[in-house]
PDB file of N, CA and C in Angstrom:
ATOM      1  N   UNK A   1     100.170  64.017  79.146  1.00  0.00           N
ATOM      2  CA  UNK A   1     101.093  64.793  79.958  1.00  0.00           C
ATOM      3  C   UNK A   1     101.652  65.935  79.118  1.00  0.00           C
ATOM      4  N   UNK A   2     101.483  67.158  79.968  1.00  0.00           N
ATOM      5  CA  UNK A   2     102.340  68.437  78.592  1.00  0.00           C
ATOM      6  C   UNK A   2     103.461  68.088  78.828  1.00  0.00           C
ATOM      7  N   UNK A   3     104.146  69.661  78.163  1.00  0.00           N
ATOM      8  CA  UNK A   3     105.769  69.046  77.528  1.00  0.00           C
ATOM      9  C   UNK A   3     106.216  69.621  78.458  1.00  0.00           C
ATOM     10  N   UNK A   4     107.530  69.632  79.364  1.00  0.00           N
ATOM     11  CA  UNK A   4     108.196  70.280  80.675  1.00  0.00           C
ATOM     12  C   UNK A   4     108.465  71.742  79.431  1.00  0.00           C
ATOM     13  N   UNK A   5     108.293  73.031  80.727  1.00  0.00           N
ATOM     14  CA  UNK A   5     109.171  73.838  80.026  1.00  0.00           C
ATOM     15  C   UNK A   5     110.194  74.212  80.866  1.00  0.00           C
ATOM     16  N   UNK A   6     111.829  73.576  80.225  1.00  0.00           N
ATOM     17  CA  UNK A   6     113.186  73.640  80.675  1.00  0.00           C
ATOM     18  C   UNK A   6     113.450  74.723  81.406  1.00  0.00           C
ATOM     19  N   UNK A   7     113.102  76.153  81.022  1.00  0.00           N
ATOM     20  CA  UNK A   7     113.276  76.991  81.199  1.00  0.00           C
ATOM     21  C   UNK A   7     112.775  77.685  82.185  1.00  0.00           C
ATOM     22  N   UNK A   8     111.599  77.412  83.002  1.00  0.00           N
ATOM     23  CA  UNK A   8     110.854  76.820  84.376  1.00  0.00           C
ATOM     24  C   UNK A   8     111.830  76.056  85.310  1.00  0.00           C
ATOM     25  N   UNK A   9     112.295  75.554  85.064  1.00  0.00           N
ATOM     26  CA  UNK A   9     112.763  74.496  86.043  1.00  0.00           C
ATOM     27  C   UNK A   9     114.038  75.170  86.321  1.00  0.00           C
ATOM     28  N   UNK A  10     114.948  75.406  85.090  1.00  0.00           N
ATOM     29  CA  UNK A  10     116.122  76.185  85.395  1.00  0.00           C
ATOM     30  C   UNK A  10     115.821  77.149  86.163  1.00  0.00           C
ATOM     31  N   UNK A  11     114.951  78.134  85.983  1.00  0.00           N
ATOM     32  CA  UNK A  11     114.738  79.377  87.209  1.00  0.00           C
ATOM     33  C   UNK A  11     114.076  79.138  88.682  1.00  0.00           C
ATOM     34  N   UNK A  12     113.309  77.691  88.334  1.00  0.00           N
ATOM     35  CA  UNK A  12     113.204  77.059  89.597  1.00  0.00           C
ATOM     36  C   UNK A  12     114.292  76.907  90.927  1.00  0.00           C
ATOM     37  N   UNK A  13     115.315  75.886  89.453  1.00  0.00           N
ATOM     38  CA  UNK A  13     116.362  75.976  90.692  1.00  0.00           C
ATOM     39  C   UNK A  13     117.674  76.772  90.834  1.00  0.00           C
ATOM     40  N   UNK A  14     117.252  77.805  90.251  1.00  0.00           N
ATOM     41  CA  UNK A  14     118.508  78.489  90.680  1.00  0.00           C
ATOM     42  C   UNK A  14     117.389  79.303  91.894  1.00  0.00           C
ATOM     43  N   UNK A  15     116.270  80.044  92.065  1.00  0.00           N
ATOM     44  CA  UNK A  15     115.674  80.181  92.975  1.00  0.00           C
ATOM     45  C   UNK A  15     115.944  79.512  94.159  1.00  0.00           C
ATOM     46  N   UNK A  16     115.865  78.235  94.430  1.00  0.00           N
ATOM     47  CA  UNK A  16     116.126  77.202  95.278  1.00  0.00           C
ATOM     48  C   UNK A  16     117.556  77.359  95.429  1.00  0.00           C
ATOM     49  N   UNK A  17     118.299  77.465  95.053  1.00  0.00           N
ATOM     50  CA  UNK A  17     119.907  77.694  95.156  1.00  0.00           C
ATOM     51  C   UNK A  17     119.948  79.188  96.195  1.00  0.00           C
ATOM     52  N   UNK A  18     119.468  79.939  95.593  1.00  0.00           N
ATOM     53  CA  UNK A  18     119.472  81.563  96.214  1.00  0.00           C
ATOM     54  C   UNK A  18     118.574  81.219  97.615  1.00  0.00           C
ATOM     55  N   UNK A  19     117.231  80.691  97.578  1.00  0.00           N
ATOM     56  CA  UNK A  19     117.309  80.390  99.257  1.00  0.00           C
ATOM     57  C   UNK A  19     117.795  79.714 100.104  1.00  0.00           C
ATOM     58  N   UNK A  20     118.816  78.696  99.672  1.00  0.00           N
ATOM     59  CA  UNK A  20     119.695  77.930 100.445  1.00  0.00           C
ATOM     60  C   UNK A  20     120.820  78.522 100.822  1.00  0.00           C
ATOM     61  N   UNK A  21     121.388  79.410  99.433  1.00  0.00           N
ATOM     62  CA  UNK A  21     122.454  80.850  99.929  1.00  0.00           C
ATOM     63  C   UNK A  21     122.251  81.127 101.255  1.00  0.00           C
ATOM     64  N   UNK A  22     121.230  82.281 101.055  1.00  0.00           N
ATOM     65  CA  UNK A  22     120.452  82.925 101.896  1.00  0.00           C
ATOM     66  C   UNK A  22     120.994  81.867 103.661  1.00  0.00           C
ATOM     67  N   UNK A  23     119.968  81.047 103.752  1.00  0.00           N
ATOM     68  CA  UNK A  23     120.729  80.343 104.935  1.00  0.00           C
ATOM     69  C   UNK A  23     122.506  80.115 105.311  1.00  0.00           C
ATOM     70  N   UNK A  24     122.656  79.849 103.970  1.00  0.00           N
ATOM     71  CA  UNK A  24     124.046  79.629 104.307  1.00  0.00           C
ATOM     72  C   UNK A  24     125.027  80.611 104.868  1.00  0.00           C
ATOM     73  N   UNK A  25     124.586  81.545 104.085  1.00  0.00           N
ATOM     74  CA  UNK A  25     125.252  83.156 104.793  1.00  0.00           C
ATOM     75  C   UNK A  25     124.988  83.524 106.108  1.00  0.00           C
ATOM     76  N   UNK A  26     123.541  83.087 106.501  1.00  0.00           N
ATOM     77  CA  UNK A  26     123.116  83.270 107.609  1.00  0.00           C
ATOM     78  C   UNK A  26     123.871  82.540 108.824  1.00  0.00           C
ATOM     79  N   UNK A  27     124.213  81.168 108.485  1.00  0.00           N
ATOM     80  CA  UNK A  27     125.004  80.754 109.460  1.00  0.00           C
ATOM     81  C   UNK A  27     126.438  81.528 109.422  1.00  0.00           C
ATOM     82  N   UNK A  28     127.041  81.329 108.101  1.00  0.00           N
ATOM     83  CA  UNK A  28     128.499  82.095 108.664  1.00  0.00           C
ATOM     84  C   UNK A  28     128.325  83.594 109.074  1.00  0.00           C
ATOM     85  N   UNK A  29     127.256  84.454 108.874  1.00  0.00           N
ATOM     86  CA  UNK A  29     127.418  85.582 109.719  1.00  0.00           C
ATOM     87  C   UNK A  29     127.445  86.391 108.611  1.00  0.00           C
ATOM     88  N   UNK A  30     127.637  86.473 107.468  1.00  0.00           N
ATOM     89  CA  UNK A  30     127.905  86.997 106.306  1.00  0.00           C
ATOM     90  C   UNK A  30     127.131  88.191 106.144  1.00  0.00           C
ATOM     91  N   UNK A  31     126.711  89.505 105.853  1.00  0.00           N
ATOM     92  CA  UNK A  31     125.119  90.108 105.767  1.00  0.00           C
ATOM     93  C   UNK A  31     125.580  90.576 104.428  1.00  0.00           C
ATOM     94  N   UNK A  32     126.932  91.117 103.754  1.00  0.00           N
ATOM     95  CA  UNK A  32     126.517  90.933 102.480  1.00  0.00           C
ATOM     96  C   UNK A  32     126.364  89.865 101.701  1.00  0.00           C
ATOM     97  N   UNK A  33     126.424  88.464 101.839  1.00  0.00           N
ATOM     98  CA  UNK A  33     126.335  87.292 101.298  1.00  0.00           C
ATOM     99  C   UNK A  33     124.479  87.411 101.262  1.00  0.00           C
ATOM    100  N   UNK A  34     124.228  87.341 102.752  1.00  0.00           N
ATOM    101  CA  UNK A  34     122.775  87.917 102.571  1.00  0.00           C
ATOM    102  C   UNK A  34     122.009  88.158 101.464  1.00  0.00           C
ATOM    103  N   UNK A  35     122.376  89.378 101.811  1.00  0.00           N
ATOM    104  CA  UNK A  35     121.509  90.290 100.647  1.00  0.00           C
ATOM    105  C   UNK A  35     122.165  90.122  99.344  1.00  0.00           C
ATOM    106  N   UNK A  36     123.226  89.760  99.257  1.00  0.00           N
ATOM    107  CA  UNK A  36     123.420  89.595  97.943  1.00  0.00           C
ATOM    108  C   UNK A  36     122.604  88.005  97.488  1.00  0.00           C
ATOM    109  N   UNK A  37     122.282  87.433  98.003  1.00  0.00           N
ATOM    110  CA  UNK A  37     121.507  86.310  97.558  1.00  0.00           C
ATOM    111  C   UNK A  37     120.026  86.582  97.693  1.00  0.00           C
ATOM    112  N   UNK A  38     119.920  87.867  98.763  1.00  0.00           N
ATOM    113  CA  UNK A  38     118.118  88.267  98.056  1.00  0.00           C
ATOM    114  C   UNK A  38     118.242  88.928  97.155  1.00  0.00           C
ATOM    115  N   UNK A  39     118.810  90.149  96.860  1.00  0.00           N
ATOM    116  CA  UNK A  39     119.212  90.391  95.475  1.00  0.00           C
ATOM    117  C   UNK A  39     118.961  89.520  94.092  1.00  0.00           C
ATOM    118  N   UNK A  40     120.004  88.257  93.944  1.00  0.00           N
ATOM    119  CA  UNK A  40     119.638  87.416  93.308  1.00  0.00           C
ATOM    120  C   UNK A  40     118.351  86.944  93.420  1.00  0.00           C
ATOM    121  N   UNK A  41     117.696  86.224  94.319  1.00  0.00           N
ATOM    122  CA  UNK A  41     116.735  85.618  94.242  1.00  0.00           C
ATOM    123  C   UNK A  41     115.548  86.573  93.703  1.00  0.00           C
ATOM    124  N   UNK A  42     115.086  88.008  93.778  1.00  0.00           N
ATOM    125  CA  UNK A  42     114.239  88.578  93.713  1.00  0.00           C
ATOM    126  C   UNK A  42     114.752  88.791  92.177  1.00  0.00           C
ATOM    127  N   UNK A  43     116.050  89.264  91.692  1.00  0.00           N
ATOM    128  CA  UNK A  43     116.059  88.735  90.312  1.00  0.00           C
ATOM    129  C   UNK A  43     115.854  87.720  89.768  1.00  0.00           C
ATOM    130  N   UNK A  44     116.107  86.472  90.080  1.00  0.00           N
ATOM    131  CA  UNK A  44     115.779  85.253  89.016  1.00  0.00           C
ATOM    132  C   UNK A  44     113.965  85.244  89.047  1.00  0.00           C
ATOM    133  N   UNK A  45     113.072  85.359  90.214  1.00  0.00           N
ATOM    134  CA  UNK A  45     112.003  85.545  90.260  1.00  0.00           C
ATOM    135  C   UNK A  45     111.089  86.383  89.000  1.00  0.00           C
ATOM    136  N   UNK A  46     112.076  87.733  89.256  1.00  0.00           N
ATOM    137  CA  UNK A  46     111.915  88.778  88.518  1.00  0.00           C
ATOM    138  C   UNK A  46     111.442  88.024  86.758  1.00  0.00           C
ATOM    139  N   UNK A  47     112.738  87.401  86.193  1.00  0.00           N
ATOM    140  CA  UNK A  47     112.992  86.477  85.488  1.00  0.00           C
ATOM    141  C   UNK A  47     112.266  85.650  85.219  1.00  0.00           C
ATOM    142  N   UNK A  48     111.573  84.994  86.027  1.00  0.00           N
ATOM    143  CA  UNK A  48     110.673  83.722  85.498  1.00  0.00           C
ATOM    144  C   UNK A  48     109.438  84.778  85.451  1.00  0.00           C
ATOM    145  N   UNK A  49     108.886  85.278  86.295  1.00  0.00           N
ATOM    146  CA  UNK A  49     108.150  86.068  85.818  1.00  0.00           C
ATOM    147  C   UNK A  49     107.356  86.650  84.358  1.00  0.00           C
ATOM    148  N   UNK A  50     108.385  87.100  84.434  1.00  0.00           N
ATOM    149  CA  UNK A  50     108.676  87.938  82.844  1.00  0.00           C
ATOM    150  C   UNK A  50     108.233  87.403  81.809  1.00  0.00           C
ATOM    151  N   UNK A  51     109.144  86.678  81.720  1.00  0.00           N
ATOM    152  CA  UNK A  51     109.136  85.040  81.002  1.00  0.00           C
ATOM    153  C   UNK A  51     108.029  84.524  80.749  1.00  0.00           C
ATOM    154  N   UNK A  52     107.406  83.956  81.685  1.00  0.00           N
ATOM    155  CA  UNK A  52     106.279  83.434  81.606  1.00  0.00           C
ATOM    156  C   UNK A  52     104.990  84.591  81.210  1.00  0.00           C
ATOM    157  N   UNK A  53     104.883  85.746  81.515  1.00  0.00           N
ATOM    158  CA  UNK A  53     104.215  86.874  80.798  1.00  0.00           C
ATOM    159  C   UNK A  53     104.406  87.283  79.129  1.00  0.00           C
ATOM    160  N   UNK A  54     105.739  86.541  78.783  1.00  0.00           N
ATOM    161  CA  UNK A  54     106.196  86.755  77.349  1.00  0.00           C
ATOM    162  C   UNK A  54     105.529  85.471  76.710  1.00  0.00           C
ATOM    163  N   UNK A  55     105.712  84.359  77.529  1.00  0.00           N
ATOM    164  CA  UNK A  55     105.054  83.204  76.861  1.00  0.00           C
ATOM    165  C   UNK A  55     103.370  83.015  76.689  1.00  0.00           C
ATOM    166  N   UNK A  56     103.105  83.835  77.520  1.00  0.00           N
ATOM    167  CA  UNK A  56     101.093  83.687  78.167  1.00  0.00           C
ATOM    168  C   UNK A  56     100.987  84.219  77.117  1.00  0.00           C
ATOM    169  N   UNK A  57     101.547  85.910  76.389  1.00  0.00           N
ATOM    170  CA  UNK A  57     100.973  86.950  75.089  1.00  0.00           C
ATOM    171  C   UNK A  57     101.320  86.313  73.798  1.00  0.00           C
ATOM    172  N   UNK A  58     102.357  85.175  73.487  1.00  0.00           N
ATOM    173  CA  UNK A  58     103.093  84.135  72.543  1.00  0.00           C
ATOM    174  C   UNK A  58     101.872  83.074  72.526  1.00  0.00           C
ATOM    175  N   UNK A  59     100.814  82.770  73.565  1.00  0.00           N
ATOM    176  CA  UNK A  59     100.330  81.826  73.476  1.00  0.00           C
ATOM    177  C   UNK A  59     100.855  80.282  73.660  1.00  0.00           C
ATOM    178  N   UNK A  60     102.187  80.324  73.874  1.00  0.00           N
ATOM    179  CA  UNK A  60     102.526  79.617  74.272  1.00  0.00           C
ATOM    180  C   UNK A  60     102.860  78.333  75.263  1.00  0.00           C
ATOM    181  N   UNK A  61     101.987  79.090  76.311  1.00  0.00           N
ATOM    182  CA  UNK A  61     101.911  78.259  77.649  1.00  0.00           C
ATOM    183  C   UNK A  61     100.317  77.493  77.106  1.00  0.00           C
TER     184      UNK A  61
END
């Protein structure tokens, strides 16, 4: 089994946090709550992304 990488999972779930936002705003009616949680989410994405492009050239993954 490989080794978890922590740092995956953390951007996992804050991802998962930002699309549950997302709904949540949606029910109270909110539209900058909205977008401020796609905002976020397309950043933390942004983020793991990255990340994982820094680790692939590290050899690391």
């Amino acid at each position: 089994m490989k080794n978890i990488k922590w740092v995956f999972v953390l951007y996992a779930m804050l991802a998962t946090f930002s699309i549950m936002a997302i709904g949540i705003f949606i029910g109270e009616g909110s539209a900058i709550g909205v977008i401020g949680s796609i905002v976020a989410l397309v950043a933390i994405m942004g983020f793991g992304f990255t990340t994982k492009k820094k680790m692939r050239e590290k050899n690391q993954l």
